[in-house]
Protein backbone atom coordinates (compact mmCIF):
# COMPACT_ATOMS: atom_id res chain seq x y z
CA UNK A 1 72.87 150.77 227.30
CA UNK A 2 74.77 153.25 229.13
CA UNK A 3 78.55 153.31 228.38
CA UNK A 4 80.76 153.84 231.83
CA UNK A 5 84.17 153.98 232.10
CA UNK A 6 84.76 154.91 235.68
CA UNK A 7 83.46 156.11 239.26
CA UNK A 8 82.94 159.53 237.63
CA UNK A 9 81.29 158.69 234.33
CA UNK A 10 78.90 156.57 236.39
CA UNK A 11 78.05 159.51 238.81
CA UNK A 12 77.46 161.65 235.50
CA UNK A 13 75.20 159.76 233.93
CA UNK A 14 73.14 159.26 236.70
CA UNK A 15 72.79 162.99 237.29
CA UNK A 16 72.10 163.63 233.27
CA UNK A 17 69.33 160.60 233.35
CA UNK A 18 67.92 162.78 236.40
CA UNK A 19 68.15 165.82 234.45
CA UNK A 20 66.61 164.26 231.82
CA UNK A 21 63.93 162.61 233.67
CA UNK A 22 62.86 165.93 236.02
CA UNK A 23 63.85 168.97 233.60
CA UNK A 24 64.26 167.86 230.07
CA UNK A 25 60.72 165.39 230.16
CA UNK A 26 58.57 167.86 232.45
CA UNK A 27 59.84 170.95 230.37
CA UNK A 28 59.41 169.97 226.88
CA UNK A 29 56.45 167.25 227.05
CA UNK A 30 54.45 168.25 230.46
CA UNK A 31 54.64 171.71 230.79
CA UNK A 32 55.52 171.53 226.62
CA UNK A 33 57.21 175.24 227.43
CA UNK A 34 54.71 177.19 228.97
CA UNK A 35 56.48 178.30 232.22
CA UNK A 36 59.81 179.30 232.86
CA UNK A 37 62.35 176.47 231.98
CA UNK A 38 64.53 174.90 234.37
CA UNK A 39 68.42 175.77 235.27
CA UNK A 40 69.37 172.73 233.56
CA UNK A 41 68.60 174.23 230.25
CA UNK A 42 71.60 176.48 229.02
CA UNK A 43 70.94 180.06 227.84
CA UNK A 44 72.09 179.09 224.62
CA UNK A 45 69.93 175.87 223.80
CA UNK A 46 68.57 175.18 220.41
CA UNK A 47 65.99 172.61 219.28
CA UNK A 48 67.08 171.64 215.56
CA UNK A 49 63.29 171.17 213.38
CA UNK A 50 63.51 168.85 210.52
CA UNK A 51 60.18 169.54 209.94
CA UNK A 52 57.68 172.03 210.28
CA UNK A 53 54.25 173.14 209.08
CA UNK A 54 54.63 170.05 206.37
CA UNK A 55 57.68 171.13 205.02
CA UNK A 56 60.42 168.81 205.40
CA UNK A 57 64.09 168.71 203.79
CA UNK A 58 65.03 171.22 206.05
CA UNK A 59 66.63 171.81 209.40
CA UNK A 60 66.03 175.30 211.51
CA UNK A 61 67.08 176.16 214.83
CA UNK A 62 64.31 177.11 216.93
CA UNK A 63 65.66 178.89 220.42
CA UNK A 64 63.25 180.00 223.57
CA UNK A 65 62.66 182.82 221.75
CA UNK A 66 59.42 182.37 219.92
CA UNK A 67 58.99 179.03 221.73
CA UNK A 68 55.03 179.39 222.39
CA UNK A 69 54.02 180.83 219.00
CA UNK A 70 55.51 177.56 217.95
CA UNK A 71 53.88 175.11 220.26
CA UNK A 72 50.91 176.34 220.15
CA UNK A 73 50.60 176.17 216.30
CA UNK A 74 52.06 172.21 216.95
CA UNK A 75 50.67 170.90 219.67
CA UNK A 76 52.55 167.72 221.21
CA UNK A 77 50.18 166.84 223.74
CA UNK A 78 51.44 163.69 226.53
CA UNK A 79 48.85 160.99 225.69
CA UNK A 80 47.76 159.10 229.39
CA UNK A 81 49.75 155.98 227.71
CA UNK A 82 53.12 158.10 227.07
CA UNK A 83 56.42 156.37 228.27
CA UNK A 84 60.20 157.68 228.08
CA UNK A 85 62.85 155.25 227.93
CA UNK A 86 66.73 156.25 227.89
CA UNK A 87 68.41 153.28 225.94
CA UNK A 88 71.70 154.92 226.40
CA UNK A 89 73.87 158.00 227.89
CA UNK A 90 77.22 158.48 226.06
CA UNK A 91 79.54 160.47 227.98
CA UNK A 92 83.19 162.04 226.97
CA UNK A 93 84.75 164.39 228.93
CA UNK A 94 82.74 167.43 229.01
CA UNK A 95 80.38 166.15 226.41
CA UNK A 96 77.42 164.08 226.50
CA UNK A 97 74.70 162.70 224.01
CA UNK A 98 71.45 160.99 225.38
CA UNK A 99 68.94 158.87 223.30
CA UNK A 100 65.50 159.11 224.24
CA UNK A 101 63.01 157.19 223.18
CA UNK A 102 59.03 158.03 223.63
CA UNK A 103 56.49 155.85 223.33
CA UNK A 104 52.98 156.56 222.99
CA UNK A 105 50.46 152.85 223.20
CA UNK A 106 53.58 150.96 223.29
CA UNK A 107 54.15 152.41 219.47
CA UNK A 108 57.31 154.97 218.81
CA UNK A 109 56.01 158.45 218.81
CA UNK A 110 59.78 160.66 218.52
CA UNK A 111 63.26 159.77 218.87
CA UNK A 112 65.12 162.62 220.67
CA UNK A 113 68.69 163.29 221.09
CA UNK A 114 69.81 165.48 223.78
CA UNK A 115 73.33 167.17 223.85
CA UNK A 116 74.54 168.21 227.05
CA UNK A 117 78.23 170.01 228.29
CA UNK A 118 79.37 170.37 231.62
CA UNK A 119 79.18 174.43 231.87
CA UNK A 120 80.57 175.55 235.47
CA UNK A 121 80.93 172.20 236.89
CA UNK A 122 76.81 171.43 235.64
CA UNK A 123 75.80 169.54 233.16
CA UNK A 124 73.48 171.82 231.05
CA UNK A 125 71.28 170.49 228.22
CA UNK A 126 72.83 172.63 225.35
CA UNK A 127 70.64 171.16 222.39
CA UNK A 128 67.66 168.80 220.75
CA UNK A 129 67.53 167.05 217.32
CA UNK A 130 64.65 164.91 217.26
CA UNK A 131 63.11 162.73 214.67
CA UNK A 132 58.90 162.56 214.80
CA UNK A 133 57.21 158.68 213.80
CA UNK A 134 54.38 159.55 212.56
CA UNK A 135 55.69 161.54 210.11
CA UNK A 136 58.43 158.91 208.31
CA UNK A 137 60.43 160.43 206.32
CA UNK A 138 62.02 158.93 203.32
CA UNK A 139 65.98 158.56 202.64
CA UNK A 140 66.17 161.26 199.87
């Protein structure tokens, strides 16, 4: 569900569900970070981790520097039977928050949300916080 209030809002969201759809999916689950990553990424992006190498309970911010040491040593390969869906794009003002939901067999694989800000007149995907399915966590 995407929540529009006007002319403008509706023109946004349609360009951050394309920027989604061409930079943010190709970047982080095609190419998974191996190549140079798009414009639509700002310099300053950071991917929150709730969990790595097992350890859970706690958040770090992983930035493009270090990015292939870490996806090499976890993997997130696309299965053939991956789908994206974007249940919603909230926008206000310069801000905007996008729910993405990827599905691997038809089962839940990650929940991602994407924060974006209109830098310059662009929207610019600014940061990641992402929760992984098949490793549930449990309410501490």
């Amino acid at each position: 569900m995407e929540s529009v209030k006007s002319p403008t809002q509706a023109h946004d969201c349609s360009r951050i569900r394309q920027i989604l759809e061409d930079a943010y999916i190709r970047d982080m689950y095609v190419q998974r970070g191996s190549g140079p990553f798009a414009r639509e990424f700002a310099e300053c992006f950071q991917m929150l981790v709730p969990e790595i190498d097992g350890r859970t309970g706690m958040t770090i911010a992983a930035d493009w520097v270090g990015r292939e040491e870490m996806t090499k040593n976890h993997p997130k390969a696309i299965h053939p039977n991956t789908r994206f869906e974007f249940p919603w794009i909230e926008i206000e003002g310069n801000a905007a928050v996008a729910r993405i939901e990827i599905l691997e067999n038809e089962a839940p694989k990650y929940t991602d949300f994407v924060c974006l800000h209109r830098i310059d007149g662009s929207w610019r995907i600014v940061s990641k916080l992402f929760h992984n399915h098949s490793r549930a966590s449990v309410p501490r």
